[in-house]
Protein backbone atom coordinates (compact mmCIF):
# COMPACT_ATOMS: atom_id res chain seq x y z
CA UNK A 1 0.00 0.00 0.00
CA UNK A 2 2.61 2.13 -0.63
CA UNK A 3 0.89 4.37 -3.01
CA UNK A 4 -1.34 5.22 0.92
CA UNK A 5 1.94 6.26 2.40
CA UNK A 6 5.04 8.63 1.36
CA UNK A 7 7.87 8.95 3.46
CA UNK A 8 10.43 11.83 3.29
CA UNK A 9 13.52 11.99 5.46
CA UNK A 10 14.48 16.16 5.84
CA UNK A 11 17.41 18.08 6.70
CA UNK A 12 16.08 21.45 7.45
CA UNK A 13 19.10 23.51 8.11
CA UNK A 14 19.98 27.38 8.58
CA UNK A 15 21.31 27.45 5.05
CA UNK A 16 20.14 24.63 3.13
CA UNK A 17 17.35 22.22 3.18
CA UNK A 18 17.96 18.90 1.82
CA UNK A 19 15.12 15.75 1.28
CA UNK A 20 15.62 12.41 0.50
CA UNK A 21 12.83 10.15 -0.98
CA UNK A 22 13.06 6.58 -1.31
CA UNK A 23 17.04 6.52 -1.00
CA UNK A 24 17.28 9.48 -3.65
CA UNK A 25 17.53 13.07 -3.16
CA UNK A 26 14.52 14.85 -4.30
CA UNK A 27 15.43 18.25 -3.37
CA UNK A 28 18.57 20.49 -2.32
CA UNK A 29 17.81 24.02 -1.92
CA UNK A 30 18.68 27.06 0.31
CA UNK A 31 16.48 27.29 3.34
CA UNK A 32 14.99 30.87 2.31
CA UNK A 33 11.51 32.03 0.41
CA UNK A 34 10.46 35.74 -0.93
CA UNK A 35 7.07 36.81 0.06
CA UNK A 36 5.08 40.15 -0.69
CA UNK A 37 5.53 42.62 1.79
CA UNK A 38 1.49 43.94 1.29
CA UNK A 39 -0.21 40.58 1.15
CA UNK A 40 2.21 38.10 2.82
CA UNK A 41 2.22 35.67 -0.36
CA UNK A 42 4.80 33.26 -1.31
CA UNK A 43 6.63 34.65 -4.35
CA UNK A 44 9.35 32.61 -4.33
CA UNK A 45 11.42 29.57 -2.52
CA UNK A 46 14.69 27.83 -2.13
CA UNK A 47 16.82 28.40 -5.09
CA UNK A 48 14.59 31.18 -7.19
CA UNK A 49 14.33 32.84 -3.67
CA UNK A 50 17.84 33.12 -3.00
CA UNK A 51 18.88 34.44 -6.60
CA UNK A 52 16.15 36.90 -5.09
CA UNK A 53 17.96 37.61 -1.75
CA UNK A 54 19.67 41.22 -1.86
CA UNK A 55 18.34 42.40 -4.96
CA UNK A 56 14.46 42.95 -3.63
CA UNK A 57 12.07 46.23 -4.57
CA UNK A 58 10.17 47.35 -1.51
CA UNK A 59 7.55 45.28 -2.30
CA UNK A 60 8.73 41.88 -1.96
CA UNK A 61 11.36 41.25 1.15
CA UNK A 62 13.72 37.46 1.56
CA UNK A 63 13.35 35.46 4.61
CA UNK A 64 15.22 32.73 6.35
CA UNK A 65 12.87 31.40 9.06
CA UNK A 66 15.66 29.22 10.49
CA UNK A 67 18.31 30.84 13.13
CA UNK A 68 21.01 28.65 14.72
CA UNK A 69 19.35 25.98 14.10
CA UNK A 70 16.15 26.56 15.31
CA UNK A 71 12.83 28.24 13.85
CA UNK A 72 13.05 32.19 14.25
CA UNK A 73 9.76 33.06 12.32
CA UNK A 74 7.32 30.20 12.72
CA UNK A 75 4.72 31.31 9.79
CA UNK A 76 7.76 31.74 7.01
CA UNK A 77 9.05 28.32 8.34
CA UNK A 78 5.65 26.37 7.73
CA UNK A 79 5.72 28.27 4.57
CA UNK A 80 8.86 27.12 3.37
CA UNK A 81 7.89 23.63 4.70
CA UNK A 82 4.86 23.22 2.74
CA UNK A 83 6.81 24.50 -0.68
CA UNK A 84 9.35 21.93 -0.14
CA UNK A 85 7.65 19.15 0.64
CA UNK A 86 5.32 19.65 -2.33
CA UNK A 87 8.48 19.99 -4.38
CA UNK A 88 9.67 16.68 -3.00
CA UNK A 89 6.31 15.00 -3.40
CA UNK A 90 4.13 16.44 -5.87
CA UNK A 91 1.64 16.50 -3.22
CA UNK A 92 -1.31 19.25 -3.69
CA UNK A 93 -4.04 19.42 -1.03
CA UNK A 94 -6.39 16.70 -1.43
CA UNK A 95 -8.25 14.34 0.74
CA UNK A 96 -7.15 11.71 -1.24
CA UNK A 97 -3.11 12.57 -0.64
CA UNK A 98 -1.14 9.89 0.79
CA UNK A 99 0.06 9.91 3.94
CA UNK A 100 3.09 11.41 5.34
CA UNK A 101 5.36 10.60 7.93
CA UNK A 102 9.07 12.48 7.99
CA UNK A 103 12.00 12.21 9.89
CA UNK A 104 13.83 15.36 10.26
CA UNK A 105 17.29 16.29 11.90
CA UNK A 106 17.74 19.16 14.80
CA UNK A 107 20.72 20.57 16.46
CA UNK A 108 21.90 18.78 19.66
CA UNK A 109 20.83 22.39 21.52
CA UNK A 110 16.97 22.49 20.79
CA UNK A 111 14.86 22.87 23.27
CA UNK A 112 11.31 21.09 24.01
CA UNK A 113 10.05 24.86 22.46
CA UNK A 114 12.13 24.70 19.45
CA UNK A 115 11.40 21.01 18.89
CA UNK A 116 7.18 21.79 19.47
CA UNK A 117 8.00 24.67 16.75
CA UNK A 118 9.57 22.02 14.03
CA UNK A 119 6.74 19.05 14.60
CA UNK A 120 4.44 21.84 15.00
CA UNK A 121 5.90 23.29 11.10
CA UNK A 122 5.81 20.00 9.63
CA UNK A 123 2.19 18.79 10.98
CA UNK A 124 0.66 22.46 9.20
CA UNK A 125 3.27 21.72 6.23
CA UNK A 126 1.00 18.18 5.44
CA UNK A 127 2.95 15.51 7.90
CA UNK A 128 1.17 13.18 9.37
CA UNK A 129 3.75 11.35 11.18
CA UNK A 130 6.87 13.24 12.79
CA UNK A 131 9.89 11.67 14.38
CA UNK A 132 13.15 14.20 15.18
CA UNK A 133 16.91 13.13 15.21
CA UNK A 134 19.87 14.90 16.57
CA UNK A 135 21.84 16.10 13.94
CA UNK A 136 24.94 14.89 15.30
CA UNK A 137 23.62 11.06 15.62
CA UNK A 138 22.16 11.81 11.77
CA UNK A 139 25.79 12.83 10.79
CA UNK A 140 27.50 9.79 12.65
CA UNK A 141 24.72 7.45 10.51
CA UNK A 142 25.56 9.10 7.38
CA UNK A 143 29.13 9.02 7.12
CA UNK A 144 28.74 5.28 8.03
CA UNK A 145 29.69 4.58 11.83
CA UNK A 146 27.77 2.24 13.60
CA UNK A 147 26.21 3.90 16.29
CA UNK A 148 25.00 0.91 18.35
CA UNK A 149 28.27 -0.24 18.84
CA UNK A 150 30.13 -0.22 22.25
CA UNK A 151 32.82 2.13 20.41
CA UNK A 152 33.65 5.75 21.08
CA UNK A 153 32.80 8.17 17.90
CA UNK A 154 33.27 11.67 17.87
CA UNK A 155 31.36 14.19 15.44
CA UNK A 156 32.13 17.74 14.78
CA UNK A 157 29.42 19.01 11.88
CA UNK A 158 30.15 22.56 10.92
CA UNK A 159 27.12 23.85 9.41
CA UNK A 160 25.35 27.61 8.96
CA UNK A 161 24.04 28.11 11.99
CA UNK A 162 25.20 25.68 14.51
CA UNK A 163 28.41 23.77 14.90
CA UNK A 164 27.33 20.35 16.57
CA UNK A 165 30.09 18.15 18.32
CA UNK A 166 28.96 15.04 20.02
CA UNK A 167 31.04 11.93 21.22
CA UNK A 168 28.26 8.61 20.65
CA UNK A 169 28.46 5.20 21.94
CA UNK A 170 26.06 2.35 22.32
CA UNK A 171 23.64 4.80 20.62
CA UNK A 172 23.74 7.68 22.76
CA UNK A 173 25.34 11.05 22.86
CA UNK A 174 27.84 10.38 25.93
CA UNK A 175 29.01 14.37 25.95
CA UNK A 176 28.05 17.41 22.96
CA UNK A 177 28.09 20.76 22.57
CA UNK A 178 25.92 22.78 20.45
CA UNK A 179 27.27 26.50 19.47
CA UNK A 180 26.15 28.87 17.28
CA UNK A 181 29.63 29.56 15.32
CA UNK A 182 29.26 28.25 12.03
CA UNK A 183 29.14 29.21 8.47
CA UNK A 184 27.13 32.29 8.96
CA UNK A 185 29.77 33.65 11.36
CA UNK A 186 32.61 32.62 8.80
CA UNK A 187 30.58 34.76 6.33
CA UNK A 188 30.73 37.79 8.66
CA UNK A 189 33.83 37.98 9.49
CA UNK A 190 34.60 37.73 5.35
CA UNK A 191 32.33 40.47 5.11
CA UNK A 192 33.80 42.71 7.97
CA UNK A 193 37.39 41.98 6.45
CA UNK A 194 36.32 43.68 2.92
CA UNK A 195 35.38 46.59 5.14
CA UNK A 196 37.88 46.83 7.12
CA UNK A 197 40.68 45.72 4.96
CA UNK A 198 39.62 47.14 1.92
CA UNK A 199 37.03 49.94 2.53
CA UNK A 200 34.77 47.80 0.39
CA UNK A 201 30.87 47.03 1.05
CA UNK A 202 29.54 43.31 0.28
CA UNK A 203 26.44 41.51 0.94
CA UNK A 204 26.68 38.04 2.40
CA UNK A 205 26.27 36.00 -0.85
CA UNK A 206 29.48 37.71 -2.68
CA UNK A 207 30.84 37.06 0.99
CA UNK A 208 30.06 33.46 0.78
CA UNK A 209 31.22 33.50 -2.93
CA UNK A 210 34.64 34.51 -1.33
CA UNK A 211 34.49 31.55 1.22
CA UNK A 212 33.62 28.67 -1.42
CA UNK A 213 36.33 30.14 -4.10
CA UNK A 214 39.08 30.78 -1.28
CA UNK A 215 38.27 30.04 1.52
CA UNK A 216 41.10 28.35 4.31
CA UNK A 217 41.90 28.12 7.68
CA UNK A 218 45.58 28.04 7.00
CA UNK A 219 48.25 30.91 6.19
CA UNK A 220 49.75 28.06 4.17
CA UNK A 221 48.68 25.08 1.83
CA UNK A 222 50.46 22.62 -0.50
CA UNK A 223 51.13 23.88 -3.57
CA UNK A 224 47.73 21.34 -4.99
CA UNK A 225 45.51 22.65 -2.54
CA UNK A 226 46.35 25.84 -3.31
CA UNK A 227 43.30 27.89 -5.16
CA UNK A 228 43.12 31.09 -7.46
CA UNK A 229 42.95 34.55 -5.82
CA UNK A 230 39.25 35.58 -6.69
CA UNK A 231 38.76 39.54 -7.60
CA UNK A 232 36.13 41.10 -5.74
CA UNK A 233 33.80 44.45 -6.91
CA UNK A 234 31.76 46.59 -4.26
CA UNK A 235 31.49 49.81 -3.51
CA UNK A 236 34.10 51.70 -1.85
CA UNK A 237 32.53 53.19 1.59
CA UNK A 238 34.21 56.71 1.44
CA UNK A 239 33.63 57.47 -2.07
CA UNK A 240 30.83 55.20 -3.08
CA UNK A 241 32.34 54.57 -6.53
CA UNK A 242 33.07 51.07 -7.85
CA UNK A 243 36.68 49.74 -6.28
CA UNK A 244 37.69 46.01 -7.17
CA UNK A 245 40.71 43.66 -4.77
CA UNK A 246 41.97 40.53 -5.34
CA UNK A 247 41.89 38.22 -2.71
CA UNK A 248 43.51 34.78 -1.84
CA UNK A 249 43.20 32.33 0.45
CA UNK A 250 46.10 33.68 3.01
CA UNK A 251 43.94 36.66 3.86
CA UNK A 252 40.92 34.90 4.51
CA UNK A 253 42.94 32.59 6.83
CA UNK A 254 43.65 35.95 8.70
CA UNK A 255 40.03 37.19 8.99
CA UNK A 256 38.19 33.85 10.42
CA UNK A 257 41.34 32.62 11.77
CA UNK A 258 39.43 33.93 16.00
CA UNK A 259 36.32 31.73 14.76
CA UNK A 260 38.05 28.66 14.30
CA UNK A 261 39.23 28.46 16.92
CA UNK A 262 36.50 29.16 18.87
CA UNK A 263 35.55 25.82 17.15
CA UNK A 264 38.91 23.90 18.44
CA UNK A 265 38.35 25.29 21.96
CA UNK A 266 34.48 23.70 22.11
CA UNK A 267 36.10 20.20 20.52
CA UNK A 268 38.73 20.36 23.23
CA UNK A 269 36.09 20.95 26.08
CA UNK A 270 34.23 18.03 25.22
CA UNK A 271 37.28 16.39 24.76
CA UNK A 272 38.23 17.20 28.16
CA UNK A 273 34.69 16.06 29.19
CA UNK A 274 34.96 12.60 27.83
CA UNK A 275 35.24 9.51 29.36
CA UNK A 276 38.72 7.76 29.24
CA UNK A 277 37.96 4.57 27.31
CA UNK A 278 35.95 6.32 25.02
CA UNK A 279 38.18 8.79 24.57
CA UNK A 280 40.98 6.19 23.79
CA UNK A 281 38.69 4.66 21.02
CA UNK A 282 38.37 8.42 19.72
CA UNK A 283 42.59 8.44 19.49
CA UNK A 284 42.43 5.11 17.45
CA UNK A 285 39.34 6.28 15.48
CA UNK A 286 40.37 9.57 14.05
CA UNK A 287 37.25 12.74 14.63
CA UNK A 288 35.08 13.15 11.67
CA UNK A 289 34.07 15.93 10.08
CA UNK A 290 30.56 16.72 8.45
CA UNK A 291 29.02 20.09 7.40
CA UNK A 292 29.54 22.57 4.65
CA UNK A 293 32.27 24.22 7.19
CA UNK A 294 34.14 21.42 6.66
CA UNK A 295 34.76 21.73 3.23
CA UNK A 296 37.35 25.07 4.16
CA UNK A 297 40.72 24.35 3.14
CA UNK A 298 43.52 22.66 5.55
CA UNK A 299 40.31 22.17 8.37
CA UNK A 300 41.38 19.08 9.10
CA UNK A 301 45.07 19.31 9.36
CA UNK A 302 44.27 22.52 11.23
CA UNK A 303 42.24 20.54 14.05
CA UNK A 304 44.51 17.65 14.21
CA UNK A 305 47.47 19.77 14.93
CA UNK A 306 45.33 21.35 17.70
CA UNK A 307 44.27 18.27 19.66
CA UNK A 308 46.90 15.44 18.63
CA UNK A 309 44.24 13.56 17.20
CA UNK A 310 43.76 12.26 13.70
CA UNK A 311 40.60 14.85 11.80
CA UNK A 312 38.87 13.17 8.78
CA UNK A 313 36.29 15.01 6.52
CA UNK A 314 33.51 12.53 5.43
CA UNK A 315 32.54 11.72 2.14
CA UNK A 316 29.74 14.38 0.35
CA UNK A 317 30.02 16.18 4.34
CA UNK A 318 27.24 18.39 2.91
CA UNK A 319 24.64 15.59 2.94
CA UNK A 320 25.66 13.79 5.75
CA UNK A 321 22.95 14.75 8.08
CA UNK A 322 20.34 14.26 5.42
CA UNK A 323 21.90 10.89 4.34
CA UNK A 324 21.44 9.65 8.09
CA UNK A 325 18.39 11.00 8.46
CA UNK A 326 17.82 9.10 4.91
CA UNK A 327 18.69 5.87 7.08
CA UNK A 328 17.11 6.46 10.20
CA UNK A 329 13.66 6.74 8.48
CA UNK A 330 14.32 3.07 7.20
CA UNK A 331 15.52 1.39 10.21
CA UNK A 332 13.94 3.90 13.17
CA UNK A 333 12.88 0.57 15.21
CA UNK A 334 16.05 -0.55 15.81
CA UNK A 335 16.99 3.39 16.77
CA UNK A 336 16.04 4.47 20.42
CA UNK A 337 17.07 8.06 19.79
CA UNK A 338 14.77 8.87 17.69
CA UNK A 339 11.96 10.88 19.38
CA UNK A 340 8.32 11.68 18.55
């Protein structure tokens, strides 16, 4: 009776919200819609929203209803929601629609109020059937680690709004930290740089443009890692005229250099925090990393210098939550974390 019954496993994070259907991924787009200032009506979502984002007339205004995390504006949310999912499904309002149950991943920090806000989202947004993850136990599924076992893991996902780092055994988190350093703070400090540095304004997606094209968190790479200066055009903040610079990845290894290691110091408290035997599995095992933030050049090697332990960035670290998510829809009996 599967035609009686869709099931959709979601990722709904700060910057991007990814689905997976039946194994496959059905939909990858930024976690932002365009609505009309006067009326409130969707105008736009995901991708055609974001190409939006910036370049607005008063009458239309971009939203991300996600902050940290977490939902910050509860109607754009169930809006965005209820786009997606009929994106993913093909599902119009009907009283013969299937039914739908969905699994979706939350940061480690959410509260009982921000987890009431995302079933809450998804029940209005056509679900009929809602079961949560942690993202960090979704990330720890996806790369491939087995969970259940009596075997120390550790997890550091660097994503928009939150950073999650967890240490799971014998499917638990044993010690975590949630922090809102991420991505989006990587892109502001890019942005105060051009100001600063270079007297020159830019939004947050050139900012981000920077990141992805240059981005690193160290002064010095191998000659293969190495990537092309990128030349960036804004407007110069004294005279207002056009003014172009050239940037490369040593000087963006300068500006977000205080914000990773924010990031180190939070892996080294939960470090710190674990228990010894699990923390001599984590030695053997290596730490992996997940997230778009882990995708910034030399991460890894940065982090293992810091804590003497081997880093390793997972395979597609983008989808990694989504892909456990994916996996705990499938198999959620034999999970006990996952919660109604």
């Amino acid at each position: 009776m599967a035609f009686l019954r869709q099931e959709l496993a979601i990722d709904l994070g700060t910057a991007n919200t990814v689905i997976f259907k039946d194994d496959n991924v059905v939909l990858d787009e930024p976690s932002i819609i365009a609505t009309d200032t006067k009326t409130g009506k969707l105008m736009a979502l995901g991708t055609q929203a974001q190409l939006m984002e910036e370049h607005t007339p008063p009458g239309i205004t971009t939203v991300r209803p996600l902050m940290n995390g977490v939902i910050a504006d509860y109607d754009a949310a169930e809006m965005m929601l209820t786009g997606f999912i009929r994106k993913a499904t093909g599902r119009r309002k009907s009283i013969l629609a299937p039914a739908l149950r969905v699994v979706i991943g939350i940061p480690g920090g959410s509260t009982p109020v921000d987890m009431r806000s995302i079933r809450d989202s998804a029940s209005h947004a056509g679900a009929h059937d809602v079961e949560m993850i942690y993202e960090p136990m979704a990330s720890a599924l996806g790369i491939g680690l087995d969970v259940t076992a009596p075997n120390g893991n550790m997890i550091v996902d660097i994503g928009g709004g939150t950073t999650e780092i967890a240490v799971i055994s014998l499917g638990g988190i044993v010690e975590s930290a949630s922090i809102h350093i991420a991505g989006n703070e990587i892109t502001t400090d890019i942005i105060d740089h051009m100001a600063q540095q270079h007297n020159i304004h830019v939004g947050r997606t050139t900012a981000d443009q920077i990141k992805f094209a240059v981005g690193s968190v160290l002064p010095e790479l191998d000659e293969a890692e190495e990537p092309e200066p990128i030349a960036v055009t804004g407007r110069n903040m004294v005279t207002g005229l056009p003014l172009e610079a050239t940037i490369d990845y040593r000087e963006i290894a300068m500006c977000i250099d205080k914000t990773i290691a924010k990031i180190e110091n939070e892996i080294l408290k939960v470090l710190q925090k674990t228990p010894p035997e699990l923390y001599s599995n984590i030695v053997r095992n290596g730490v992996w990393l997940a997230g778009g933030g882990s995708l910034l050049r030399g991460i890894a090697k940065r982090f293992a210098a810091k804590v003497n332990i081997p880093f390793h960035v997972a395979e597609d670290p983008l989808k990694a939550v989504a892909r456990g998510t994916c996996l705990a829809l499938k198999g959620s009996d034999r999970y006990p974390f996952m919660m109604k």
